[in-house]
Structures are given as C-alpha cells and as structure tokens.
Protein backbone atom coordinates (compact mmCIF):
# COMPACT_ATOMS: atom_id res chain seq x y z
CA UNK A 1 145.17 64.15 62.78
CA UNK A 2 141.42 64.10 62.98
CA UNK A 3 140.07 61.88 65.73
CA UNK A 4 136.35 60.77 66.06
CA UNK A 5 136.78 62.80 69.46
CA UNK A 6 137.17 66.09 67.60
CA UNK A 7 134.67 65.57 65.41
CA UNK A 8 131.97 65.16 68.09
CA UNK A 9 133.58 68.22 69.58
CA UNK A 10 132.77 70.10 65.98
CA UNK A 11 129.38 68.55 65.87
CA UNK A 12 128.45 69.71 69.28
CA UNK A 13 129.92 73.44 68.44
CA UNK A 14 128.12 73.64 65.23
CA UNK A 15 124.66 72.52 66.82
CA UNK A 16 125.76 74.97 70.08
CA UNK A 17 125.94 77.95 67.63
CA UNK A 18 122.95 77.23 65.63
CA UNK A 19 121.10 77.25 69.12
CA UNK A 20 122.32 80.58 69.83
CA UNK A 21 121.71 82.16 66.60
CA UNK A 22 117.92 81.18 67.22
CA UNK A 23 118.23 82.58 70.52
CA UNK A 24 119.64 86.00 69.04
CA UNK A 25 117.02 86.06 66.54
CA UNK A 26 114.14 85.44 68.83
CA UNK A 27 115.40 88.12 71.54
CA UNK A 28 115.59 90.34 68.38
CA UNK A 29 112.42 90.28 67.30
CA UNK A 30 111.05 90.42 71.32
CA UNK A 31 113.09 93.71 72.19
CA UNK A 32 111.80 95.17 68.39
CA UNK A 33 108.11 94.47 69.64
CA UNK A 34 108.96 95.97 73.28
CA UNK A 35 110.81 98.72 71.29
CA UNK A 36 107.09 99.51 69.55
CA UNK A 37 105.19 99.29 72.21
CA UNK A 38 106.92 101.40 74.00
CA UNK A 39 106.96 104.24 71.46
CA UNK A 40 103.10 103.62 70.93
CA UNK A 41 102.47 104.03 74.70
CA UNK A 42 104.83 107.40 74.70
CA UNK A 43 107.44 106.09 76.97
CA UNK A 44 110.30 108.43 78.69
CA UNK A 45 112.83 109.60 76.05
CA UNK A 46 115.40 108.34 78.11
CA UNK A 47 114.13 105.07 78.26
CA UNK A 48 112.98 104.56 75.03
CA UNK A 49 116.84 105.17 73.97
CA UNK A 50 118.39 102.89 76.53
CA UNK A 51 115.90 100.50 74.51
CA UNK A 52 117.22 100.93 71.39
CA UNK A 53 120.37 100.61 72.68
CA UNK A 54 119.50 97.30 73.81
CA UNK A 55 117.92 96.47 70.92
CA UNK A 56 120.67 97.71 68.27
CA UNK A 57 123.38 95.05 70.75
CA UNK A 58 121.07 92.44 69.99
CA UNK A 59 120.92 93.08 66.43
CA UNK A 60 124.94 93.04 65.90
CA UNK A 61 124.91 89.77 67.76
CA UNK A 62 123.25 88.05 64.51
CA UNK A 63 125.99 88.81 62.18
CA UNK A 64 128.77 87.39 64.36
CA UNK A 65 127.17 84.70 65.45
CA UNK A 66 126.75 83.85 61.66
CA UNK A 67 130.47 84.13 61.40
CA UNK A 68 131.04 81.95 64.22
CA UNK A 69 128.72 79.19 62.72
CA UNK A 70 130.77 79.48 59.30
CA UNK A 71 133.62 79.13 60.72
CA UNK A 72 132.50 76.51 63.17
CA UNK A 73 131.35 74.76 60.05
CA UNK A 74 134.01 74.81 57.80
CA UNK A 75 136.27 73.73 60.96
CA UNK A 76 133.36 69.89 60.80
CA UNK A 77 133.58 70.07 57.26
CA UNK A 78 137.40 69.72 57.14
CA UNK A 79 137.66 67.12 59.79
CA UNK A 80 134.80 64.97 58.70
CA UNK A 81 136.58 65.28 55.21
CA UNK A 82 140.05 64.10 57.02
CA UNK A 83 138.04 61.25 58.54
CA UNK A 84 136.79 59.77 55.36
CA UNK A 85 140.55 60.33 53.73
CA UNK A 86 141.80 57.87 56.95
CA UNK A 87 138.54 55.37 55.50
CA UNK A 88 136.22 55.80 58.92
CA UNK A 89 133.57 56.54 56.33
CA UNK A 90 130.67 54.93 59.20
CA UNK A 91 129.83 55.23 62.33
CA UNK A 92 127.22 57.22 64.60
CA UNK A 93 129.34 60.07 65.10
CA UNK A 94 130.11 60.98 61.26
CA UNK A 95 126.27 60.56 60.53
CA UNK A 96 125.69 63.31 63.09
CA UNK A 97 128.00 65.61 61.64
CA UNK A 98 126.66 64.99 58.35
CA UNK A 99 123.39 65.70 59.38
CA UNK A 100 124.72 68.65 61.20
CA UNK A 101 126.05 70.01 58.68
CA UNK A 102 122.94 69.56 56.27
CA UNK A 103 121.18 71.44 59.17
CA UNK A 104 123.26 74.01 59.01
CA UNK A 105 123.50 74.75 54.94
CA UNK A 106 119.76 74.61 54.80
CA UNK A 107 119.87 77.12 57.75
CA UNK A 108 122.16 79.60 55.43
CA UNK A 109 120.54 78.57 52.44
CA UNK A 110 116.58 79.38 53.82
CA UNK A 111 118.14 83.15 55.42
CA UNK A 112 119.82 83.65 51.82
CA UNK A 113 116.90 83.44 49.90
C-alpha cells in the first residue's frame, strides 16, 4: 500500500541520486584535468598511475549511479502510479514527484542524445 510517506521518501531518493550523479560527473572531469596536467608537467610514474587509478574509480561510479537512479525511479514511478489508482491525484507531495521525475527523464533523455 503506497502511502504519501513513501512517496516523499522516493522523491527525496530520486533527487539524492541525481545530486550524486552530478557530483560523480564533476569529480570526473576534475581528476581527468589533474590526470593531464600531470602528464604535461612529467610527473613520477608512480604517481601518475595511482592517478589513473583514481580517476578510472571515479569513472565506474557514473554507470552505477545511473542504475541506482533508474531504479530509484521506477521504484516513484510505481508508487505515484499506486497513489493516483487509490484517487490522491493532488497534493504538494505528488506534484514534487512529478516534477521529480520530469527532472529526472530530461536528465536521461539530454545524456542519451
């Protein structure tokens, strides 16, 4: 039985993911520019591979965080749909999670394309 408690729960685990998956990207792309700098300025072998290293975990973060917000948004999708079924078609909560999830399909549709 879906409660208006669970789906602010979803909501707030959909938007929690989404923040993360920016977070992932943006220490992505600042460990690929330290990565380059430090191969322009000659760095230690050593360290330029513990670098990489660091740079290649951050990288396999993205794809499992995008997994996480799939399945974190199917999960709303399903109990916003269960809500309407039970007529609670209003309300401030289910106008979030629509919204979040709008958020969130543009997000998937914008890295698609």
């Amino acid at each position: 039985m879906a409660t208006v408690r669970n789906l602010k729960i979803k909501t707030g685990t959909c938007k929690r993911v989404v923040k993360e998956l920016h977070s992932y990207e943006k220490e992505v792309e600042r460990e690929a520019a330290k990565t380059a700098e430090m191969k322009e300025k000659g760095a230690d072998p050593y360290d330029l591979k513990q670098q990489e290293n660091v740079l290649g975990e951050s990288r396999m973060m993205i794809p499992d965080c995008r997994k996480r917000l799939e399945a974190s948004l199917a999960d709303l999708k399903a109990t916003l749909a269960e809500l309407e079924e039970s007529n609670q078609k209003e309300g401030a909560e289910i106008e979030e999670a629509r919204s979040t999830i709008a958020d969130v399909e543009r997000l998937f549709q914008s890295t698609e394309a």
